[in-house]
C-alpha atoms as a PDB file:
ATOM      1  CA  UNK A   1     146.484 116.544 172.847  1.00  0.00           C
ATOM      2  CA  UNK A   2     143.263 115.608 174.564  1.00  0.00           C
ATOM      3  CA  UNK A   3     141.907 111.863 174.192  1.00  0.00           C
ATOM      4  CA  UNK A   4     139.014 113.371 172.002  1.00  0.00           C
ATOM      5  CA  UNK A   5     141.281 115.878 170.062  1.00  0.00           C
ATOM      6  CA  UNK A   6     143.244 112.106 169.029  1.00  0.00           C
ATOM      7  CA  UNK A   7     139.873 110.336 168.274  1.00  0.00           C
ATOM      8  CA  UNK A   8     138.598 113.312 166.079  1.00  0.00           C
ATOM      9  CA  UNK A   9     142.044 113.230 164.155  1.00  0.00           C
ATOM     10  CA  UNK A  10     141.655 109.560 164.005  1.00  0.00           C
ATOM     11  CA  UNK A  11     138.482 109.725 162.299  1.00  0.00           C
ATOM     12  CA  UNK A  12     139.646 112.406 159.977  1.00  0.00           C
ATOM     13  CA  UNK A  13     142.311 110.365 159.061  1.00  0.00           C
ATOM     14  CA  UNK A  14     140.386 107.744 158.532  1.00  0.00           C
ATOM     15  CA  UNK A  15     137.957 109.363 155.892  1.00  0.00           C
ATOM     16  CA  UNK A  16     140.917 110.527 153.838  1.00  0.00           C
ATOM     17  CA  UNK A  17     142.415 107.220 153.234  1.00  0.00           C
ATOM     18  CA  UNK A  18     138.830 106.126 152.897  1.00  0.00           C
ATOM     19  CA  UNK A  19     138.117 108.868 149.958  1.00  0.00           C
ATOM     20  CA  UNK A  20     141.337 108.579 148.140  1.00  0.00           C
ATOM     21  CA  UNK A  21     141.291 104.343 148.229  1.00  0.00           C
ATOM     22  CA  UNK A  22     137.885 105.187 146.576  1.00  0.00           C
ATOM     23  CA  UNK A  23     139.500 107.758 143.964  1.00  0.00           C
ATOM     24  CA  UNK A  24     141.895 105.689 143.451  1.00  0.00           C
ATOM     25  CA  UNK A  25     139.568 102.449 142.783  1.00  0.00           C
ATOM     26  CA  UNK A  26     137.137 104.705 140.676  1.00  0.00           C
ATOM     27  CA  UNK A  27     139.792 106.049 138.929  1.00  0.00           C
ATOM     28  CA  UNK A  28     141.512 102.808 137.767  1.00  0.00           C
ATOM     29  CA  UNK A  29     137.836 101.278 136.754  1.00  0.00           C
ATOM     30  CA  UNK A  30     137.220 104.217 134.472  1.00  0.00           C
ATOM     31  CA  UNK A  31     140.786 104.085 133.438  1.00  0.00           C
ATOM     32  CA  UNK A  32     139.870  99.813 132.900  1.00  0.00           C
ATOM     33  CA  UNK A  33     136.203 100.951 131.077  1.00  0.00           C
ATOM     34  CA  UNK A  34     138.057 103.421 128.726  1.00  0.00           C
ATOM     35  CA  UNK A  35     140.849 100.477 128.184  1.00  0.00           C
ATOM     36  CA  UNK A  36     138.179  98.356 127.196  1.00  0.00           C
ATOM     37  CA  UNK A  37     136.023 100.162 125.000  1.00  0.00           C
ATOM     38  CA  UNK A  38     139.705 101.441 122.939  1.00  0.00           C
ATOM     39  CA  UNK A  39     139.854  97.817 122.177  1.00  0.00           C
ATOM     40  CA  UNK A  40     136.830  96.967 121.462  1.00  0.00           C
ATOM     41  CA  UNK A  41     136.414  99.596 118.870  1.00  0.00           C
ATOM     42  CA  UNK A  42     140.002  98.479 117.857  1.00  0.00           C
ATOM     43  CA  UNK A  43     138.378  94.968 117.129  1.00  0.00           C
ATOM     44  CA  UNK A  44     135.466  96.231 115.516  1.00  0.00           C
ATOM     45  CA  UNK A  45     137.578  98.561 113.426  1.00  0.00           C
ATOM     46  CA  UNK A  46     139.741  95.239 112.361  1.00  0.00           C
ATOM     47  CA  UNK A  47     136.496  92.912 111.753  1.00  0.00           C
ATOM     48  CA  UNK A  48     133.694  94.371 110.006  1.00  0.00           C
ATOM     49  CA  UNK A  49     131.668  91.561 110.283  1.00  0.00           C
ATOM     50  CA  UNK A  50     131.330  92.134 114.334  1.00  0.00           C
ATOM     51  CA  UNK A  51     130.210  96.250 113.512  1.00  0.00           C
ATOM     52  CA  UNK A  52     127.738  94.851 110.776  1.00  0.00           C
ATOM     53  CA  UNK A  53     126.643  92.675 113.848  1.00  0.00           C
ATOM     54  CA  UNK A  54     126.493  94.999 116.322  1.00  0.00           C
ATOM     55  CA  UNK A  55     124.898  97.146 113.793  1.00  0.00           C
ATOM     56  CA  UNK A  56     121.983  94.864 113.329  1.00  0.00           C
ATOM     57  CA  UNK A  57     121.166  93.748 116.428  1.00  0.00           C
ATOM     58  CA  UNK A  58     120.858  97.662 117.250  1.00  0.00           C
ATOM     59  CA  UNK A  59     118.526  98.151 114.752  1.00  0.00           C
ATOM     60  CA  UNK A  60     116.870  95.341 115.855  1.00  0.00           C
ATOM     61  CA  UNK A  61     116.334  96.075 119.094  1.00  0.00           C
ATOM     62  CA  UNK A  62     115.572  99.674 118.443  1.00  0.00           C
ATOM     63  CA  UNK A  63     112.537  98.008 115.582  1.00  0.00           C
ATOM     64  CA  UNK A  64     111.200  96.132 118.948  1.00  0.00           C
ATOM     65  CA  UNK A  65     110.712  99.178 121.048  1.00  0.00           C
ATOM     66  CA  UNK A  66     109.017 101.036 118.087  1.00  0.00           C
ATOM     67  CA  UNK A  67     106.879  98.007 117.372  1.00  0.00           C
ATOM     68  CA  UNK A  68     106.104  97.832 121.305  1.00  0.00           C
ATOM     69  CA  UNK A  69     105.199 101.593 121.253  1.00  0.00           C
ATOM     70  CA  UNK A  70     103.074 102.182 117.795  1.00  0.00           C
ATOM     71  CA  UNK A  71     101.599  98.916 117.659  1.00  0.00           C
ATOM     72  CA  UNK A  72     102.746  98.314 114.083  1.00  0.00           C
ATOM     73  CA  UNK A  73     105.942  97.746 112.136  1.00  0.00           C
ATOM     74  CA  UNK A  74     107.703 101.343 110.865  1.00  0.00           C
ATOM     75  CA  UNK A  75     108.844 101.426 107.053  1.00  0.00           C
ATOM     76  CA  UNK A  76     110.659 104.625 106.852  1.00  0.00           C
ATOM     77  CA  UNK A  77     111.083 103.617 102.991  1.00  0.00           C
ATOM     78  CA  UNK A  78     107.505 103.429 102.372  1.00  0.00           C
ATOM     79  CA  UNK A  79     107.219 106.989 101.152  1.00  0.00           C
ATOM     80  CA  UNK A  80     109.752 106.102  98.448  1.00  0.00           C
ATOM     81  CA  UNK A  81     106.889 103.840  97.151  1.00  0.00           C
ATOM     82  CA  UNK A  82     104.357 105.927  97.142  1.00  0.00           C
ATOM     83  CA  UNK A  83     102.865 107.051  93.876  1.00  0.00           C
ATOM     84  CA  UNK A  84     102.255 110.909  94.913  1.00  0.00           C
ATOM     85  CA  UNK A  85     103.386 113.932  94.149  1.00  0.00           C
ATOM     86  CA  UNK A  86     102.836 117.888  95.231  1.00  0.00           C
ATOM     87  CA  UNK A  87     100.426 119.602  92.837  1.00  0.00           C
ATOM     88  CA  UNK A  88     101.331 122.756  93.888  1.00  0.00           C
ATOM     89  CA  UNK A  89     105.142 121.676  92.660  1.00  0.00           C
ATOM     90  CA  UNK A  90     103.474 121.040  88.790  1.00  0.00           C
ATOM     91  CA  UNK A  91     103.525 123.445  86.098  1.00  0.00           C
ATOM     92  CA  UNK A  92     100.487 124.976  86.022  1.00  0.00           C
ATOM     93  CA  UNK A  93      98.668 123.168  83.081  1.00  0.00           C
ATOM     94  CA  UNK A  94      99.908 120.213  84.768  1.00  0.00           C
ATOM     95  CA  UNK A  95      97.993 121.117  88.125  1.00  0.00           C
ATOM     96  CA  UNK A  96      95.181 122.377  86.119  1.00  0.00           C
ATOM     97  CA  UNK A  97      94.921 119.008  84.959  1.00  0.00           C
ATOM     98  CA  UNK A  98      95.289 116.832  88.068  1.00  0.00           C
ATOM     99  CA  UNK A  99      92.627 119.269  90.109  1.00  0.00           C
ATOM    100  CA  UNK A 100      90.318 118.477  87.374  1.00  0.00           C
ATOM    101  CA  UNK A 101      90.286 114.597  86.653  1.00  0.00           C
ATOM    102  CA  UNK A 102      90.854 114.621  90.504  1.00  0.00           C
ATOM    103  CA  UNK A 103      87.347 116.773  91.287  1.00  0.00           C
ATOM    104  CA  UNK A 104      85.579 114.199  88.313  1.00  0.00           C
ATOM    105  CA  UNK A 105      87.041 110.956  88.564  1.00  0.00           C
ATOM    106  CA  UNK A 106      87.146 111.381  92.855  1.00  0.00           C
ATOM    107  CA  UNK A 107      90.531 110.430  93.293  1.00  0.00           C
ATOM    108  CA  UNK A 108      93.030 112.182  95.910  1.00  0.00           C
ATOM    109  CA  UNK A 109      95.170 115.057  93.860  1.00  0.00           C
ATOM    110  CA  UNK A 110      98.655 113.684  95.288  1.00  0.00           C
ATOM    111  CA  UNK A 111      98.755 110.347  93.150  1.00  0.00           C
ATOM    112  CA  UNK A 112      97.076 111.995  90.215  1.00  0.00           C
ATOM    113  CA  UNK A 113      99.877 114.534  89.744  1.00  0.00           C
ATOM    114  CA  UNK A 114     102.243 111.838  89.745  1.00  0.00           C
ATOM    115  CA  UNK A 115     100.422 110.428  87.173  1.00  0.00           C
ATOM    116  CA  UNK A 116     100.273 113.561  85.166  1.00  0.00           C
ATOM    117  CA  UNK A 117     103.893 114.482  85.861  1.00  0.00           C
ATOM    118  CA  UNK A 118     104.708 110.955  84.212  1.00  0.00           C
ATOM    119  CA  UNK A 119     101.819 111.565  81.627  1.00  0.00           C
ATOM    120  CA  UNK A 120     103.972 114.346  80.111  1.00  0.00           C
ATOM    121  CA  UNK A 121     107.307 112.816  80.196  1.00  0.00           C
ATOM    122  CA  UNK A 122     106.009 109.971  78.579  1.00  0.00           C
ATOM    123  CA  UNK A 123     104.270 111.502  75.923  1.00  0.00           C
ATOM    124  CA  UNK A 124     107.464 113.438  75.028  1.00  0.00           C
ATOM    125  CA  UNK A 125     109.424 110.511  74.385  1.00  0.00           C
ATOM    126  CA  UNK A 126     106.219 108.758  72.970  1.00  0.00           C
ATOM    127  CA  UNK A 127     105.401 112.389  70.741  1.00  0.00           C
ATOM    128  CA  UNK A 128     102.073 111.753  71.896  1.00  0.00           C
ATOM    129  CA  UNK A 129      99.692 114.325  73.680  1.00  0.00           C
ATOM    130  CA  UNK A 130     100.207 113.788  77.155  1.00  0.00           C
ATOM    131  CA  UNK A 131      96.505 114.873  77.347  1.00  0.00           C
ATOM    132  CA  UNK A 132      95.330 111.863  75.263  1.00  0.00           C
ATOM    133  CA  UNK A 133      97.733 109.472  77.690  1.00  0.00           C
ATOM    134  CA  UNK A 134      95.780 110.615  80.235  1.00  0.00           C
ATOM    135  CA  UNK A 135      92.183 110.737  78.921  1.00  0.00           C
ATOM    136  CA  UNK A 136      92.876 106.257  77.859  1.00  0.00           C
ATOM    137  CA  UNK A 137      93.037 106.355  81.455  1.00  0.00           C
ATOM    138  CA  UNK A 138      90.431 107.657  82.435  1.00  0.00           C
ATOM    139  CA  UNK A 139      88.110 106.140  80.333  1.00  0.00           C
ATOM    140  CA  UNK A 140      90.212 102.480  80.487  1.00  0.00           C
ATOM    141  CA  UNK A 141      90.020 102.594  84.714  1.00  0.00           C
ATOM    142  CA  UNK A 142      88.944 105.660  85.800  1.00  0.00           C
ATOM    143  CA  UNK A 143      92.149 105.858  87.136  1.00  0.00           C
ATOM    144  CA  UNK A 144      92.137 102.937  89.506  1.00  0.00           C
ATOM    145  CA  UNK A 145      95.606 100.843  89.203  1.00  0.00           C
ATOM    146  CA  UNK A 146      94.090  97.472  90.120  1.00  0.00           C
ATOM    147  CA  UNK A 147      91.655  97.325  87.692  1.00  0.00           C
ATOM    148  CA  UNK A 148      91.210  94.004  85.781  1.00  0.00           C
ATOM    149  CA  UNK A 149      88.300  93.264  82.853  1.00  0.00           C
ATOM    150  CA  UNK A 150      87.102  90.311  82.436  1.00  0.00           C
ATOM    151  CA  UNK A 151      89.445  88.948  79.826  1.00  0.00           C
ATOM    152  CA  UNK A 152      92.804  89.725  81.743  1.00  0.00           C
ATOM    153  CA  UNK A 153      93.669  93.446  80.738  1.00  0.00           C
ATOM    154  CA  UNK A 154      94.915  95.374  84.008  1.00  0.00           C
ATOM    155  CA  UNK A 155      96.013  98.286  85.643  1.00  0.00           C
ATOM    156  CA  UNK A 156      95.097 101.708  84.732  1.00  0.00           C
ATOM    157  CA  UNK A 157      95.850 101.683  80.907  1.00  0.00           C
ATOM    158  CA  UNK A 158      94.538  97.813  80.792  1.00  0.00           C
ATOM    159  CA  UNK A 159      97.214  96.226  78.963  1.00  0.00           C
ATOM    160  CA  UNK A 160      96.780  92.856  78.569  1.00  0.00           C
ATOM    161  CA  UNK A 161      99.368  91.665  80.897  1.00  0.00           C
ATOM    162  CA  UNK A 162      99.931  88.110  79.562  1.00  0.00           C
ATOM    163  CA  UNK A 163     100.003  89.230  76.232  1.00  0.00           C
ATOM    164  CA  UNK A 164     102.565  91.723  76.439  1.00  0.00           C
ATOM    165  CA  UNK A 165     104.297  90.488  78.788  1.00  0.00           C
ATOM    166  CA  UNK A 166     108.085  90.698  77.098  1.00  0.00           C
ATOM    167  CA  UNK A 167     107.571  94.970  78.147  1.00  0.00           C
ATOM    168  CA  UNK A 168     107.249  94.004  81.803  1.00  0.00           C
ATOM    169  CA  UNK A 169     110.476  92.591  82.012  1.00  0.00           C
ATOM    170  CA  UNK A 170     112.395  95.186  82.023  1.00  0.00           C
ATOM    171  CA  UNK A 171     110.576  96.208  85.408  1.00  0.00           C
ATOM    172  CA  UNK A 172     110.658  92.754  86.960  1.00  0.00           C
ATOM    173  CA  UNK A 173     108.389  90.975  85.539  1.00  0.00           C
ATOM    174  CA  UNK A 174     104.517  90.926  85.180  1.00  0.00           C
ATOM    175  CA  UNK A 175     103.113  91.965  88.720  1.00  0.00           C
ATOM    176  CA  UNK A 176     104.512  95.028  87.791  1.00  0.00           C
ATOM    177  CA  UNK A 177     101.818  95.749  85.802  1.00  0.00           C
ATOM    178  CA  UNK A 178      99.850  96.924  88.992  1.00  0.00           C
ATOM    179  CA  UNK A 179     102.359  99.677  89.754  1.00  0.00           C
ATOM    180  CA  UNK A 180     100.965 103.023  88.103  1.00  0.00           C
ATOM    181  CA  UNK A 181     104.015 104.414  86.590  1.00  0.00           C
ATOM    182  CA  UNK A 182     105.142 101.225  85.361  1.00  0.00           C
ATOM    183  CA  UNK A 183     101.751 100.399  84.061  1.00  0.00           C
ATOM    184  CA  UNK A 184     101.268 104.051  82.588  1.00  0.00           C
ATOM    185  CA  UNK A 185     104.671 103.618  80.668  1.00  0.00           C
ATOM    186  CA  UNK A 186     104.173 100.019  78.880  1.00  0.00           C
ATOM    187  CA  UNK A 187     100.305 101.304  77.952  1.00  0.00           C
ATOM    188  CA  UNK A 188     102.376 104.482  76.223  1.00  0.00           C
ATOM    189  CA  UNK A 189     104.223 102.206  74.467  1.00  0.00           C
ATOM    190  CA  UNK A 190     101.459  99.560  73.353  1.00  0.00           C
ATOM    191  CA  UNK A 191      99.141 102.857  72.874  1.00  0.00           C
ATOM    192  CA  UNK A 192     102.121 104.289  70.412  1.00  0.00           C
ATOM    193  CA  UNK A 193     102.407 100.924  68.730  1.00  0.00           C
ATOM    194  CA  UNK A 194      98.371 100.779  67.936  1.00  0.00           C
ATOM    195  CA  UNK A 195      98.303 104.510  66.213  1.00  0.00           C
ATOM    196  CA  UNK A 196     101.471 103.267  63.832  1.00  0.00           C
ATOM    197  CA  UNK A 197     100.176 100.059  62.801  1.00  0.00           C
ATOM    198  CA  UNK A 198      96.722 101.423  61.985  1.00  0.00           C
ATOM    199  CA  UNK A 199      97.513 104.749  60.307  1.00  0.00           C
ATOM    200  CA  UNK A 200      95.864 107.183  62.066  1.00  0.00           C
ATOM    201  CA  UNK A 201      94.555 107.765  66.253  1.00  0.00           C
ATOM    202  CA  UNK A 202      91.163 107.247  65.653  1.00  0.00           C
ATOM    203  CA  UNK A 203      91.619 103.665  63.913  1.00  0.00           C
ATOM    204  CA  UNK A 204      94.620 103.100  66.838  1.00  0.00           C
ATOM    205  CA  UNK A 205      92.157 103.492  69.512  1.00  0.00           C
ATOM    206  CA  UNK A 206      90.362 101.053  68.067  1.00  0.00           C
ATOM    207  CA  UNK A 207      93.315  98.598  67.465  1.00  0.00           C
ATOM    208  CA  UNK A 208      94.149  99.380  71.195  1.00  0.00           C
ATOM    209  CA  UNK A 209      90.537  98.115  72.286  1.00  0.00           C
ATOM    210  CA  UNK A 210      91.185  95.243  70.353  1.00  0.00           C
ATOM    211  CA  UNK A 211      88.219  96.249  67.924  1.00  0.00           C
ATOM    212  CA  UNK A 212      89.893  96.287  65.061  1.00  0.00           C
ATOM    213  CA  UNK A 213      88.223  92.982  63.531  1.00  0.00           C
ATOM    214  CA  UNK A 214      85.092  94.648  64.425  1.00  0.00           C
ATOM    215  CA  UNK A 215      82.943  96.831  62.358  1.00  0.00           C
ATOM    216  CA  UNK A 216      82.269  99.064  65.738  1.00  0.00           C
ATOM    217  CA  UNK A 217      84.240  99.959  68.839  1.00  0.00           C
ATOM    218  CA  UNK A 218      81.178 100.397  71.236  1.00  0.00           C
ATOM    219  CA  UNK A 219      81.974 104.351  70.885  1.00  0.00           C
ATOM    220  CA  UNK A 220      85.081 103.661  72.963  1.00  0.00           C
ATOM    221  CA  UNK A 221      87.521 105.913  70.702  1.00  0.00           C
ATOM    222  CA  UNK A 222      84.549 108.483  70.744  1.00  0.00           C
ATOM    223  CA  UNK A 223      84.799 109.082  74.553  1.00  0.00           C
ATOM    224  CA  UNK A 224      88.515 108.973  74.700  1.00  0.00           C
ATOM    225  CA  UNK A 225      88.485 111.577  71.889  1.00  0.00           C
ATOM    226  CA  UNK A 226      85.978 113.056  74.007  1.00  0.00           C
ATOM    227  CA  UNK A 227      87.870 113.284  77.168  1.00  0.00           C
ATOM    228  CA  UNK A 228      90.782 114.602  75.678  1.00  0.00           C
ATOM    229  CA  UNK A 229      89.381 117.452  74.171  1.00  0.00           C
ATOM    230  CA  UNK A 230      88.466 118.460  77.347  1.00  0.00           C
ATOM    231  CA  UNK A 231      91.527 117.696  79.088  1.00  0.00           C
ATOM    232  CA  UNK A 232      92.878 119.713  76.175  1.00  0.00           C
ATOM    233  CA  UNK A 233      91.135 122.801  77.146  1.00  0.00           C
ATOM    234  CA  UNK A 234      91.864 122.623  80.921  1.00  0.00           C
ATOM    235  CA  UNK A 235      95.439 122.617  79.891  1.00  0.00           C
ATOM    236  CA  UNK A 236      94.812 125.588  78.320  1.00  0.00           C
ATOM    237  CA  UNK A 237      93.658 126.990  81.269  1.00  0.00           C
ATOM    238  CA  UNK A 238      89.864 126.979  80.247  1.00  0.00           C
ATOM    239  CA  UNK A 239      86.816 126.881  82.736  1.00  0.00           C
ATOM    240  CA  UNK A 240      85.470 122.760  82.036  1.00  0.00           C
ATOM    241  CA  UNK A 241      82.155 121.824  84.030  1.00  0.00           C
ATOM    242  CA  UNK A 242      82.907 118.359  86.026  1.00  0.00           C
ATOM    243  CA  UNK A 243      80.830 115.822  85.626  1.00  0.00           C
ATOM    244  CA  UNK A 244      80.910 112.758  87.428  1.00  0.00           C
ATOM    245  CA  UNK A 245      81.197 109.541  84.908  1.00  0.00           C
ATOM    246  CA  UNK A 246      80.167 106.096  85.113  1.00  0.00           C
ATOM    247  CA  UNK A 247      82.144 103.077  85.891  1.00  0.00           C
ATOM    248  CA  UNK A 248      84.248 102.529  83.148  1.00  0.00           C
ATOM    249  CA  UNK A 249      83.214  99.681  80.770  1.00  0.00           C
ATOM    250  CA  UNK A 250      85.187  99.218  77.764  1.00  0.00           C
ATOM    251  CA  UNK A 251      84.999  97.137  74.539  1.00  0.00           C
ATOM    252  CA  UNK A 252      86.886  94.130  76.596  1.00  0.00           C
ATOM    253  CA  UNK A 253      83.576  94.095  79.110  1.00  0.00           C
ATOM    254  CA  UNK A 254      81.215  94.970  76.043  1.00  0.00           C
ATOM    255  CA  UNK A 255      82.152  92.858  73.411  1.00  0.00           C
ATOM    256  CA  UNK A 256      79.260  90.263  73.372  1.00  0.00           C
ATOM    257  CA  UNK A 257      76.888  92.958  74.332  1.00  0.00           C
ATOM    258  CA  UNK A 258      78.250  94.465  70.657  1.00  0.00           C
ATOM    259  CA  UNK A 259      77.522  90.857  68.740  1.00  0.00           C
ATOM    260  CA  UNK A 260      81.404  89.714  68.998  1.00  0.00           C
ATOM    261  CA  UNK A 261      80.172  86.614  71.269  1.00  0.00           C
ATOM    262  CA  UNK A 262      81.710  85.724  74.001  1.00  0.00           C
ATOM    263  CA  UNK A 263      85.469  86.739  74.391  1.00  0.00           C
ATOM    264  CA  UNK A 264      87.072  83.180  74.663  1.00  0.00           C
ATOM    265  CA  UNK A 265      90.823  82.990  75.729  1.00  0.00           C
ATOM    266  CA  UNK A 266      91.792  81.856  72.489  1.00  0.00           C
ATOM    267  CA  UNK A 267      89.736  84.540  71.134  1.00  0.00           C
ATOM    268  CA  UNK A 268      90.868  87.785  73.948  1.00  0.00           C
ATOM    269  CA  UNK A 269      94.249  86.654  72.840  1.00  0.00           C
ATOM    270  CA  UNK A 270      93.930  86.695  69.006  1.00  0.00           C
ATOM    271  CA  UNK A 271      91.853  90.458  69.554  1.00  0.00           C
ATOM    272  CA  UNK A 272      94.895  91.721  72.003  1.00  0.00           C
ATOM    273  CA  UNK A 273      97.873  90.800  69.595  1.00  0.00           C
ATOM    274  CA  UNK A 274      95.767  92.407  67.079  1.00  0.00           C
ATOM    275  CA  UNK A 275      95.356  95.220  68.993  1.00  0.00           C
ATOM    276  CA  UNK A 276      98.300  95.409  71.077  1.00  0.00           C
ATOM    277  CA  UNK A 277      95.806  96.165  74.519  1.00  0.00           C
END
């Protein structure tokens, strides 16, 4: 064999040791990665507390790099809170209903079907019209949930929060009184309560006003009896022109303007545990 012929095999023998050493190194590290990732599953399998760990700071990390990238802080449970609902998923009174008080009262169709999905389930229990639920609203807010008068009643039916403030407890307490459904279901009840103690739903609209040591309501049971009638009629699938009301201003805003004097605490109090509102 030739002097190069023994270099050339040299080299090629060489490169094989060269390759397998490297095999055999890459091999056993994989084999060494693999070992260790058995056992540290093994360990996470044995201790919770070190997955719940791991866990979090994943999440934690990932909430950075989302934060970094949309500039604000994601809440994938914020639809969960969200008082809205498909219209196109109501019956179709129901749907009837929400286009229409969302066309006059200018309020997005999504959280008004809520509303009017509740509206019916609540009169059911309530065996009230879920028509009449809804027109208290409208002429109590105008269907705004953060509403407040001047003497403390809130939310979209107004209750008068401090007074009746043993029905909030069963939804965590009083602040709840600014969530719609929430709100919508302890003005049902307080709504129910006013039409038994006075007799009839004229004189419990005025109880629920807290009129009823007044000789007049301001016309407030008028236009809810108003409203409902025509609420009643787009149920029934009838044509109703849309007009766009005023801000709402009940009784609890009117009363001195209707001789009752000004509406002291003492005095908002007595009228609202008369009245139940």
């Amino acid at each position: 064999m030739t002097a190069s012929g023994k270099v050339a095999r040299a080299v090629r023998t060489f490169t094989a040791d060269v390759a397998q050493g490297f095999f055999e190194i890459t091999h056993n590290g994989l084999a060494l990665v693999g070992v260790a990732v058995v056992i540290a599953l093994a360990a996470v399998t044995a201790r919770p507390e070190l997955r719940q760990a791991g866990e979090s700071r994943l999440m934690s990390w990932l909430q950075e790099r989302q934060v970094e990238a949309l500039g604000m802080v994601p809440d994938l449970d914020a639809i969960g809170r969200a008082t809205a609902a498909n219209p196109k998923d109501l019956p179709q009174q129901q749907a009837a209903v929400a286009y229409w008080l969302s066309r006059k009262y200018r309020v997005a169709p999504e959280p008004l079907s809520a509303l009017v999905a509740e509206a019916w389930e609540a009169g059911s229990r309530a065996k009230l019209d879920p028509t009449l639920i809804l027109a208290v609203m409208a002429i109590e807010s105008g269907f705004n949930p953060f509403a407040q008068s001047a003497v403390g009643a809130q939310g979209l039916m107004q209750v008068m929060t401090r007074v009746h403030t043993d029905k909030y407890e069963v939804f965590g307490g009083k602040l709840a009184a600014f969530d719609p459904v929430t709100n919508l279901r302890v003005g049902v009840r307080v709504l129910q309560e006013c039409i038994q103690r006075a007799g009839s739903l004229q004189a419990g609209l005025k109880f629920y006003v807290g009129a009823a040591n007044l000789p007049d309501d301001g016309g407030y049971a008028d236009k809810v009896m108003a409203e409902h009638a025509r609420l009643q009629q787009v149920a029934a699938g009838r044509a109703v022109p849309v007009f766009t009301p005023a801000p709402p201003a009940t009784l609890r805003t009117l009363a001195p303007a209707l001789g009752a004097g000004p509406l002291l605490p003492n005095e908002a109090d007595k009228f609202a545990s008369l009245s139940g509102s």
